[in-house]
PDB file of N, CA and C in Angstrom:
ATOM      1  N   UNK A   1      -8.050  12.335  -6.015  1.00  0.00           N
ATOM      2  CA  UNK A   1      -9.462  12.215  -5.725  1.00  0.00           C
ATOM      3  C   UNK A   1      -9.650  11.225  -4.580  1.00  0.00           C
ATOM      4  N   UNK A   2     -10.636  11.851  -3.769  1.00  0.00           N
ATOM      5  CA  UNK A   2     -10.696  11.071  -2.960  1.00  0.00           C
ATOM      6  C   UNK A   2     -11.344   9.434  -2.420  1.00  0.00           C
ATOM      7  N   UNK A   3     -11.558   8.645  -2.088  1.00  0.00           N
ATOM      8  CA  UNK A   3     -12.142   7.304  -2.385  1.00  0.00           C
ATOM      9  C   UNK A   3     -12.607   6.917  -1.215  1.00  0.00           C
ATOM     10  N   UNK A   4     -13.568   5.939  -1.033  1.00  0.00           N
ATOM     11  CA  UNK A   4     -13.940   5.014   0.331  1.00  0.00           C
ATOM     12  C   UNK A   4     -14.046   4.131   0.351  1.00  0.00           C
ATOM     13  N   UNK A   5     -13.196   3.741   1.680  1.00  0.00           N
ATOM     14  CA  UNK A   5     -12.603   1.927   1.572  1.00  0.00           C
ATOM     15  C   UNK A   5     -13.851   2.043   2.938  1.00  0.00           C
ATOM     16  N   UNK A   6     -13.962   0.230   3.272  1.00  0.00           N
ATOM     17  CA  UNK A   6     -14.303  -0.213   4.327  1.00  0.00           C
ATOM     18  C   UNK A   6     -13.266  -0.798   4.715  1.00  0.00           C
ATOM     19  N   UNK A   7     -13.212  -0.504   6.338  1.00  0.00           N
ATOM     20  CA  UNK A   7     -12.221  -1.149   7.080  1.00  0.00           C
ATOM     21  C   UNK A   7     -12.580  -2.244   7.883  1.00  0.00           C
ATOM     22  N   UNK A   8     -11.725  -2.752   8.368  1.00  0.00           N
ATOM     23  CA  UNK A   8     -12.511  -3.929  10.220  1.00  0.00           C
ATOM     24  C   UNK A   8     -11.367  -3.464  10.789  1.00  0.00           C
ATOM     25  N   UNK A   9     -11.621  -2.903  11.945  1.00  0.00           N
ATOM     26  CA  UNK A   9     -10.673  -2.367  13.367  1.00  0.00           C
ATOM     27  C   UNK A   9     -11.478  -3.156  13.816  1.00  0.00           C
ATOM     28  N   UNK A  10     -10.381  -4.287  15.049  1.00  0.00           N
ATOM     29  CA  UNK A  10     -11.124  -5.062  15.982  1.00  0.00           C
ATOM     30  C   UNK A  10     -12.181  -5.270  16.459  1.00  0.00           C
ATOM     31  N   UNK A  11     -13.033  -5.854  14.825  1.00  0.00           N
ATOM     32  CA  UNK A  11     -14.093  -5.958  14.537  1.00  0.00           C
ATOM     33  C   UNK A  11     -15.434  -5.149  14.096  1.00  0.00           C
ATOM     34  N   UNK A  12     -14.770  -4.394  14.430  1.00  0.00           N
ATOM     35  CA  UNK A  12     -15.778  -2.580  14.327  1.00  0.00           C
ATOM     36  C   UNK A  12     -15.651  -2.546  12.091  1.00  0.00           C
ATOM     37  N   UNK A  13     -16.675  -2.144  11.733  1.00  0.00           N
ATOM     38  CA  UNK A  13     -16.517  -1.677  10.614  1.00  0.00           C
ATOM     39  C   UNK A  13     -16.680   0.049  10.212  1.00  0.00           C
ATOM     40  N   UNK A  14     -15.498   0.342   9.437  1.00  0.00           N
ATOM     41  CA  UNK A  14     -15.139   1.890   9.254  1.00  0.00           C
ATOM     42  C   UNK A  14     -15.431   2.123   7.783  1.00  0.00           C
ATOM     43  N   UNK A  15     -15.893   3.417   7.391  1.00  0.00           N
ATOM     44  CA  UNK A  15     -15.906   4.119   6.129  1.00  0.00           C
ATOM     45  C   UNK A  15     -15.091   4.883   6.094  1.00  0.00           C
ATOM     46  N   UNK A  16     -13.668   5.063   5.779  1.00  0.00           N
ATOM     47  CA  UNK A  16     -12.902   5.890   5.421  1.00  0.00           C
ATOM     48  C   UNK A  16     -12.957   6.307   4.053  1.00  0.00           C
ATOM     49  N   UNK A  17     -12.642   7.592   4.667  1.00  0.00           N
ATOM     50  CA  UNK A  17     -12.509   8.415   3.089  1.00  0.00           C
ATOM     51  C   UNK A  17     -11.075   9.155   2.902  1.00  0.00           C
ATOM     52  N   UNK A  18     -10.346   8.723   1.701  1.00  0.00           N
ATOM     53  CA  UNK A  18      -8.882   8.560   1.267  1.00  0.00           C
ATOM     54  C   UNK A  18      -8.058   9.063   0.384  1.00  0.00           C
ATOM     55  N   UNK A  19      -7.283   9.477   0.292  1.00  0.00           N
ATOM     56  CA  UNK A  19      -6.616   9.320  -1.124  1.00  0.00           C
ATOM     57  C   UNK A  19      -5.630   8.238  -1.120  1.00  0.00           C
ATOM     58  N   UNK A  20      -5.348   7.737  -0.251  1.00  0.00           N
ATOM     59  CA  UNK A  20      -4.983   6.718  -0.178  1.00  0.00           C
ATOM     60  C   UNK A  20      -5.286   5.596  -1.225  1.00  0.00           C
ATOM     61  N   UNK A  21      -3.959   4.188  -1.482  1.00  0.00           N
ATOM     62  CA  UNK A  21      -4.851   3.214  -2.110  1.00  0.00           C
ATOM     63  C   UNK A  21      -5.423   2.309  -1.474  1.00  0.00           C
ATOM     64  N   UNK A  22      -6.085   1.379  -1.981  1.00  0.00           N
ATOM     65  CA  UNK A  22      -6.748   0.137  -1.615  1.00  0.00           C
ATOM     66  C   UNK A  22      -5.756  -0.558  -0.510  1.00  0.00           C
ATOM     67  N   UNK A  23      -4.359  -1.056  -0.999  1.00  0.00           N
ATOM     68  CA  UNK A  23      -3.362  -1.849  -0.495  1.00  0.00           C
ATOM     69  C   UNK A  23      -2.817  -0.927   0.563  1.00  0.00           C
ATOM     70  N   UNK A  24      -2.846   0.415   0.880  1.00  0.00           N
ATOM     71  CA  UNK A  24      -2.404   0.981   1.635  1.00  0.00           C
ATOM     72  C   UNK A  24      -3.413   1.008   2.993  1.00  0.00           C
ATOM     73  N   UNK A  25      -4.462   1.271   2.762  1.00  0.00           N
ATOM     74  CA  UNK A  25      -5.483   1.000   3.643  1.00  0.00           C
ATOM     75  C   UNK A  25      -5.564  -0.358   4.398  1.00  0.00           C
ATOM     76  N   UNK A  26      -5.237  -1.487   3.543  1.00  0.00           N
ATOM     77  CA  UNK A  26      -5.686  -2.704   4.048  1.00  0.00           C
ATOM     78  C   UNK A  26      -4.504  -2.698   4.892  1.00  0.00           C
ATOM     79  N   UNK A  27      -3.497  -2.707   4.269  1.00  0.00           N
ATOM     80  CA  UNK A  27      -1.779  -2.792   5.364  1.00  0.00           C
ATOM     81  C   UNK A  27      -2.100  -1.658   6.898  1.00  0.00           C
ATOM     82  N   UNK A  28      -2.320  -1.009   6.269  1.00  0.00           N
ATOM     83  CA  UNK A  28      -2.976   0.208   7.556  1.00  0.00           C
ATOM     84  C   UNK A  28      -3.604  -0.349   9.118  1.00  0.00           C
ATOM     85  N   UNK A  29      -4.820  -1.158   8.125  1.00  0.00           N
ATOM     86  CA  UNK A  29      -5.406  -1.617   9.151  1.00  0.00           C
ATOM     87  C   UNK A  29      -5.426  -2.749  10.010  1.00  0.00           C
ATOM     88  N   UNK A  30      -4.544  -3.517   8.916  1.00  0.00           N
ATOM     89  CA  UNK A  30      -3.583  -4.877   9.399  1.00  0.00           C
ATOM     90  C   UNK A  30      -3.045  -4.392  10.659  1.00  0.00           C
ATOM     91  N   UNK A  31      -2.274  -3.639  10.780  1.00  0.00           N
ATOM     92  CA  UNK A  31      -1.311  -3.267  11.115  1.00  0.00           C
ATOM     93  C   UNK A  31      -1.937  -2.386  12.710  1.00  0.00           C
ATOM     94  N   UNK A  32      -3.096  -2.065  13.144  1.00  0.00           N
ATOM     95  CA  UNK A  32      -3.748  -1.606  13.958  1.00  0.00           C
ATOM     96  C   UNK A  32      -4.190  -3.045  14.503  1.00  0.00           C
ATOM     97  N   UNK A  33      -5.072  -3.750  13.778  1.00  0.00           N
ATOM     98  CA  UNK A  33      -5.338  -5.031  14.219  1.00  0.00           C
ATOM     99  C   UNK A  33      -4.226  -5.926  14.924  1.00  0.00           C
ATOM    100  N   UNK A  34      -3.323  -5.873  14.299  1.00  0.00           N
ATOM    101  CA  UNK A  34      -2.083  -6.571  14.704  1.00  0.00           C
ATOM    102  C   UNK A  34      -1.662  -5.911  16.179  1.00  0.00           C
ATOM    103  N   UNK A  35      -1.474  -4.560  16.422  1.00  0.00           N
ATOM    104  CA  UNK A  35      -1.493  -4.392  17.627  1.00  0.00           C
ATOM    105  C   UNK A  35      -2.521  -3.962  18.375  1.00  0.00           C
ATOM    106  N   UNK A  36      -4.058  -4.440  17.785  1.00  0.00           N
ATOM    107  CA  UNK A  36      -4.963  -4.709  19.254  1.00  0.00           C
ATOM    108  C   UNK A  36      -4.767  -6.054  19.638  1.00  0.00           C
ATOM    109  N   UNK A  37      -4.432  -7.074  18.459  1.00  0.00           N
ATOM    110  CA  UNK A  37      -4.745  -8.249  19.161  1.00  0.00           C
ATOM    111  C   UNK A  37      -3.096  -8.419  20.136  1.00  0.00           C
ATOM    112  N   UNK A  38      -1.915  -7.594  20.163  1.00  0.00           N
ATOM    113  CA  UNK A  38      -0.950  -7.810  21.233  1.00  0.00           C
ATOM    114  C   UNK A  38      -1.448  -7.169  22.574  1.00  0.00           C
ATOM    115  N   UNK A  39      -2.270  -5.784  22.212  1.00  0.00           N
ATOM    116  CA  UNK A  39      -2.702  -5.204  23.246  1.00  0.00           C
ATOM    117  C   UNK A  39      -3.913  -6.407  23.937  1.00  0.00           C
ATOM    118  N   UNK A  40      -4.782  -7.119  23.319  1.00  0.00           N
ATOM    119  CA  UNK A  40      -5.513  -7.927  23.626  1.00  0.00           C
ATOM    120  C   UNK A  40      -5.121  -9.473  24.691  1.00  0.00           C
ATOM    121  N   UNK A  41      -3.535  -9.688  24.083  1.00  0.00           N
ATOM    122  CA  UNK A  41      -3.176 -10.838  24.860  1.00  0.00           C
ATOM    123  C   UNK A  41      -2.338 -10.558  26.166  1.00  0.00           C
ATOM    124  N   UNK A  42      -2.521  -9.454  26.104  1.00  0.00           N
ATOM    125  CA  UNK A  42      -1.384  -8.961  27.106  1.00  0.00           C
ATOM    126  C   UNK A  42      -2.523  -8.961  28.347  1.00  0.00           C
ATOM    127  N   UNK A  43      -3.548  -8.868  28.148  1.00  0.00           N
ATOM    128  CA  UNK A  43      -4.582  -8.791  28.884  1.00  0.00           C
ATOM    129  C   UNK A  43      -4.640  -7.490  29.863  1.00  0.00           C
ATOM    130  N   UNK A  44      -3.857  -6.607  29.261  1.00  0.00           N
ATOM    131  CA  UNK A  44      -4.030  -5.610  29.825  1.00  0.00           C
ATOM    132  C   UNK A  44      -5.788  -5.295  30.358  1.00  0.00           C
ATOM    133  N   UNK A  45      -6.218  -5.001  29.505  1.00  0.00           N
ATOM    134  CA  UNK A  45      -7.715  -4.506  29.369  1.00  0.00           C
ATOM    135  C   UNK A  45      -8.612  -5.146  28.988  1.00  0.00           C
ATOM    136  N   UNK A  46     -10.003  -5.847  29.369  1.00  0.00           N
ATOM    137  CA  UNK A  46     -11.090  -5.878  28.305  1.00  0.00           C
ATOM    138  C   UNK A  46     -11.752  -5.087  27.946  1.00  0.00           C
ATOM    139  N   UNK A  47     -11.738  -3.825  28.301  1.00  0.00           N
ATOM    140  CA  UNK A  47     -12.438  -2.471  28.159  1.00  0.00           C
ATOM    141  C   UNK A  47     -12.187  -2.643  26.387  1.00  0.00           C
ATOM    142  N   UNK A  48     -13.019  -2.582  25.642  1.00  0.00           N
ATOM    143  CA  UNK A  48     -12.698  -2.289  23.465  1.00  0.00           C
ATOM    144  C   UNK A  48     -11.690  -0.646  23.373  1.00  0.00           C
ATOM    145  N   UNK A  49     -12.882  -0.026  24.183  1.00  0.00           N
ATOM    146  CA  UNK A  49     -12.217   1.533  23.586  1.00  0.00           C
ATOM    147  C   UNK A  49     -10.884   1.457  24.399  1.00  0.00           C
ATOM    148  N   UNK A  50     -10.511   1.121  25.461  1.00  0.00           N
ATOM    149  CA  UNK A  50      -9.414   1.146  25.903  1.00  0.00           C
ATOM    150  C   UNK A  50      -7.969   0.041  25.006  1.00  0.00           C
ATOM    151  N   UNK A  51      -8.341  -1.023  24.470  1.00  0.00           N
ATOM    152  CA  UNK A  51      -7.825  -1.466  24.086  1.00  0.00           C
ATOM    153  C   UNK A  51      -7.390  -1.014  22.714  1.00  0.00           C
ATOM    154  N   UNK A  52      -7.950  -0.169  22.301  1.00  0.00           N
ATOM    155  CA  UNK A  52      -7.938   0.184  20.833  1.00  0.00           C
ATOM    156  C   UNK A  52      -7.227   1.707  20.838  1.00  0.00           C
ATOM    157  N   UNK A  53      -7.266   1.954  22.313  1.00  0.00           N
ATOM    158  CA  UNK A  53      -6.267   3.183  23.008  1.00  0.00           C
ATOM    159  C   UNK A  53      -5.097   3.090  22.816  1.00  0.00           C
ATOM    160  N   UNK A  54      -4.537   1.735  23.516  1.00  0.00           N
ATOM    161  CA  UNK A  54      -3.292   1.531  24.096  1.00  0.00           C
ATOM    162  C   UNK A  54      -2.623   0.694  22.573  1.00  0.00           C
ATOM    163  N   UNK A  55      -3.243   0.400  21.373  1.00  0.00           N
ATOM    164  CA  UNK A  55      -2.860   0.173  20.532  1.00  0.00           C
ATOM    165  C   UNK A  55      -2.602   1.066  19.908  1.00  0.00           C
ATOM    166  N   UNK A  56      -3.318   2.289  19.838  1.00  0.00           N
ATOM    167  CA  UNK A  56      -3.044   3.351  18.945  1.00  0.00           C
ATOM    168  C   UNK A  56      -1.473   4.415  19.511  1.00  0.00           C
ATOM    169  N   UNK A  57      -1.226   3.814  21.361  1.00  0.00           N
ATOM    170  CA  UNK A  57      -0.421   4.583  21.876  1.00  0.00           C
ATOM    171  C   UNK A  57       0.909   3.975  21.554  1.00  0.00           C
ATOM    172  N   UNK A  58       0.627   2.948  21.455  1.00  0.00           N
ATOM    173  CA  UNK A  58       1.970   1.723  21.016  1.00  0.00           C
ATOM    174  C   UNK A  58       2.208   2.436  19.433  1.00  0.00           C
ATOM    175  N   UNK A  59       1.574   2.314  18.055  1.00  0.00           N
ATOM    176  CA  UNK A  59       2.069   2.957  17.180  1.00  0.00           C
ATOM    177  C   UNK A  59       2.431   4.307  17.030  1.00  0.00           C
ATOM    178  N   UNK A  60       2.233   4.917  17.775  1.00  0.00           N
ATOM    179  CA  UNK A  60       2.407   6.400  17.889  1.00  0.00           C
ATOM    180  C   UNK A  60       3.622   6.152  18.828  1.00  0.00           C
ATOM    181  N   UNK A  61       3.877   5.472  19.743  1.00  0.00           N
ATOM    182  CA  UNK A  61       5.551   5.411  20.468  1.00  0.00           C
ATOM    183  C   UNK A  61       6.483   5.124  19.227  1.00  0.00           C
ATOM    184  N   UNK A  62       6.135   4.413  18.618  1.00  0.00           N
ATOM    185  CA  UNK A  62       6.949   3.455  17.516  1.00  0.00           C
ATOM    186  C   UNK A  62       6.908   4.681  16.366  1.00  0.00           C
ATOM    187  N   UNK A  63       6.406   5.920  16.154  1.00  0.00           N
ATOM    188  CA  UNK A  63       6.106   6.819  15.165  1.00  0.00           C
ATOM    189  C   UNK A  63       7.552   7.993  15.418  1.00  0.00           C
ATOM    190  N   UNK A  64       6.984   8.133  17.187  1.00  0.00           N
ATOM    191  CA  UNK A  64       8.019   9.178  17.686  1.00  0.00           C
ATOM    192  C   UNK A  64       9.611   8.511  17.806  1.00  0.00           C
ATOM    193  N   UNK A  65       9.705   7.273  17.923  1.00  0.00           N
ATOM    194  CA  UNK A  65      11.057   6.672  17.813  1.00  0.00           C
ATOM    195  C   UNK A  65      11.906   6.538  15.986  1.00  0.00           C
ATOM    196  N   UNK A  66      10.371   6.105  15.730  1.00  0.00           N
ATOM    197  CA  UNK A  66      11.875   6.432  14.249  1.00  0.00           C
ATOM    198  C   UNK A  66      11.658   7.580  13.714  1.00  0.00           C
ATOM    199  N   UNK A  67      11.083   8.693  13.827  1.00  0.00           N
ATOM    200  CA  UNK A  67      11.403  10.120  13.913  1.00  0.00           C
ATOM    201  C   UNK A  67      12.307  10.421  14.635  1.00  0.00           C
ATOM    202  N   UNK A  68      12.413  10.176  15.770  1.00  0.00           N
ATOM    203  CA  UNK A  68      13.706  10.581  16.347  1.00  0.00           C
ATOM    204  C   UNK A  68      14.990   9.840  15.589  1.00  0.00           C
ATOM    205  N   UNK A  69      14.628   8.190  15.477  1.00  0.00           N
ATOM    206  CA  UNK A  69      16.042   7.855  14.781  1.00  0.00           C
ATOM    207  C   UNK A  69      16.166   8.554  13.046  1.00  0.00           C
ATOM    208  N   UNK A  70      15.335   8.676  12.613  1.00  0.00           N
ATOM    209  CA  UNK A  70      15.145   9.618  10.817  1.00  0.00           C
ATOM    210  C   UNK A  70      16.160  10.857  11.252  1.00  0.00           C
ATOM    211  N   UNK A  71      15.348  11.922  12.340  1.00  0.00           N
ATOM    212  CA  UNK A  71      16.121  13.095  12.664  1.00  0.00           C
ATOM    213  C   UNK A  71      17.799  13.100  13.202  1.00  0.00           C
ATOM    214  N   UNK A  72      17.981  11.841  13.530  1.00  0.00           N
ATOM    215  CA  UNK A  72      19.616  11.351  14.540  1.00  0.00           C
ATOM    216  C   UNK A  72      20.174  10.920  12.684  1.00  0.00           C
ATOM    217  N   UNK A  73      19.385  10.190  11.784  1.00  0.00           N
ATOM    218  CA  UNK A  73      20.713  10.078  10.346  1.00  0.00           C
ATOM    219  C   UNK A  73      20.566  11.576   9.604  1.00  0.00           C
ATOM    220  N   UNK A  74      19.435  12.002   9.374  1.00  0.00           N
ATOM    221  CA  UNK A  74      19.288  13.582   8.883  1.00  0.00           C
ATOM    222  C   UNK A  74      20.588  14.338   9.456  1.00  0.00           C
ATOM    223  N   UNK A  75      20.836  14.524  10.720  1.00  0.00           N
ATOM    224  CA  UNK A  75      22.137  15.242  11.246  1.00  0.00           C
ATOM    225  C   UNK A  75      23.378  14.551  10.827  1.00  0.00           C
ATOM    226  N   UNK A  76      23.339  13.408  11.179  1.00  0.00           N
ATOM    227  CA  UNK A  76      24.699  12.769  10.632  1.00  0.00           C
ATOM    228  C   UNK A  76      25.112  12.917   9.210  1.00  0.00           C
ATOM    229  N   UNK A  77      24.361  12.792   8.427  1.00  0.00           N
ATOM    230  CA  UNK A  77      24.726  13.176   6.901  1.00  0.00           C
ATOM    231  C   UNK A  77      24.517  14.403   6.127  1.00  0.00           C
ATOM    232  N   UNK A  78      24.050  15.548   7.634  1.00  0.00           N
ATOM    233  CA  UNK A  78      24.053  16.640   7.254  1.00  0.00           C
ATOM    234  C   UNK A  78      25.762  17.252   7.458  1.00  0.00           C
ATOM    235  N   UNK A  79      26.280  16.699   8.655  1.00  0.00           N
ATOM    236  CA  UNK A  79      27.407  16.971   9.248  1.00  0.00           C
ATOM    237  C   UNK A  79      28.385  15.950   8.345  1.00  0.00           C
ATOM    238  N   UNK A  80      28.289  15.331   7.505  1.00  0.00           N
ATOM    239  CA  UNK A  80      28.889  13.776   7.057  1.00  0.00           C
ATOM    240  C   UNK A  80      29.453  14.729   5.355  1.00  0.00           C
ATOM    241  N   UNK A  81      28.191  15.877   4.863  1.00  0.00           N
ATOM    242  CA  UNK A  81      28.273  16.518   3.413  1.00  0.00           C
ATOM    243  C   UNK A  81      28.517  17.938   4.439  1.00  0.00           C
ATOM    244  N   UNK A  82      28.952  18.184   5.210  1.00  0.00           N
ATOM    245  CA  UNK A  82      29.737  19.735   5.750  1.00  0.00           C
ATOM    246  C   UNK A  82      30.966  18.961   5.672  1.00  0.00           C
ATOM    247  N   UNK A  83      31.355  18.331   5.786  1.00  0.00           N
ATOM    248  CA  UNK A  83      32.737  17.843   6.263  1.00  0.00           C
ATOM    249  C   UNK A  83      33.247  17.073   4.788  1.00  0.00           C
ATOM    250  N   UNK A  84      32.338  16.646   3.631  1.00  0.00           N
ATOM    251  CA  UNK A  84      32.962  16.456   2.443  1.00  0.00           C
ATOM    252  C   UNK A  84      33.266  17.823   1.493  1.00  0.00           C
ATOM    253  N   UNK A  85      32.292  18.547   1.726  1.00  0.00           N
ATOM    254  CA  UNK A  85      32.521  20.310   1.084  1.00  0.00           C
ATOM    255  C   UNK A  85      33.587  20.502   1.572  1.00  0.00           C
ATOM    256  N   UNK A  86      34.194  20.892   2.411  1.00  0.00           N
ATOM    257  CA  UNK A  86      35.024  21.354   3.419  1.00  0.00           C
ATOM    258  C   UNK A  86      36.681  20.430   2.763  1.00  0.00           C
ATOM    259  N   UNK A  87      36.510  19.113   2.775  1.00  0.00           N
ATOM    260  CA  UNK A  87      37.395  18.919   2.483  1.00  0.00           C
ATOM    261  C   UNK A  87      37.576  19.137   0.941  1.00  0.00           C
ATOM    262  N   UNK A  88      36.671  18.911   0.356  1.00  0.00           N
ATOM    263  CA  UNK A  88      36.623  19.303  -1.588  1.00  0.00           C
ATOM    264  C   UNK A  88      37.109  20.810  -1.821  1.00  0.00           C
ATOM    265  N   UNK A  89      36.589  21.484  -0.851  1.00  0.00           N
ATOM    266  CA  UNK A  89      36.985  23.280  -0.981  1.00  0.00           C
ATOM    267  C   UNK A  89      38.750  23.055  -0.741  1.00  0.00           C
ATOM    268  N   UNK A  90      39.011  22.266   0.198  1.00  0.00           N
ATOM    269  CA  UNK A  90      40.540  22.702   1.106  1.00  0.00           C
ATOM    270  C   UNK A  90      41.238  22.227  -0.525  1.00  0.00           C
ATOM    271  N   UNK A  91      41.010  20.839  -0.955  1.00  0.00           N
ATOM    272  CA  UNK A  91      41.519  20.163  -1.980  1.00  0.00           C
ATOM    273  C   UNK A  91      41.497  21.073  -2.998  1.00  0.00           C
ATOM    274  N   UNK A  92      40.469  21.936  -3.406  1.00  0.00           N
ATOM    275  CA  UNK A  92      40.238  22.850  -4.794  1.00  0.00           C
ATOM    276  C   UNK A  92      41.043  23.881  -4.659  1.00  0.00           C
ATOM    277  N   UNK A  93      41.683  24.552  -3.232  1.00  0.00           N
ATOM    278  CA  UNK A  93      42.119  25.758  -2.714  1.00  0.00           C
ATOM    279  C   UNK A  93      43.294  25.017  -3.093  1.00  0.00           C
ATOM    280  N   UNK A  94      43.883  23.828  -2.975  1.00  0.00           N
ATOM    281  CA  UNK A  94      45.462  23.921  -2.870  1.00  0.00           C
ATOM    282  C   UNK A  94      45.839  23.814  -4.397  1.00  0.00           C
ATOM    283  N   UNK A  95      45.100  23.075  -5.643  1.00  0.00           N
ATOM    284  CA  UNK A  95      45.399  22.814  -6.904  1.00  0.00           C
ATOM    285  C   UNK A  95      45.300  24.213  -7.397  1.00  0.00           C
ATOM    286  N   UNK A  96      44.556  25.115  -6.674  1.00  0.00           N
ATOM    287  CA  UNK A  96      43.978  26.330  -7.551  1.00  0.00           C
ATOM    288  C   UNK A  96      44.716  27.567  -7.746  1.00  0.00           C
TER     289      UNK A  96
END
């Protein structure tokens, strides 16, 4: 079921609606805040909507990188259990 938290994005207040929990939301938005205020000192921008851009582009880089690193161990231990079958089959073939 679904629920509604209030948020603060760099200062802005949000009504989200969730299934999410309480603690997941708040970490959520920590966690946006946390990188407007890097996007903020960097002084890239004072533009808000822009700043709240280049924060959202920073977690979304950081989204597509450990997807890519998730998908780089997914193969390795896909190829890691071909190569333990393989040897369990050769081992079962010679006792058998």
């Amino acid at each position: 079921m679904s629920k509604r938290y209030d948020v603060n994005i760099a200062g802005y207040a949000l009504t989200v609606k969730t299934e999410r929990s309480a603690e997941h939301m708040e970490r959520l938005s920590e966690l946006l805040n946390q990188r407007v205020r890097e996007v903020q000192k960097s002084g890239a921008t004072a533009n808000y909507l822009n700043v709240v851009m280049l924060a959202a582009m920073k977690l979304a880089d950081e989204v597509l990188e450990l997807r890519g690193e998730r998908e780089d161990v997914k193969k390795g231990l896909e190829q890691k259990s071909r190569a333990l079958l393989s040897a369990l089959d050769s081992a079962l073939k010679e006792r058998g």
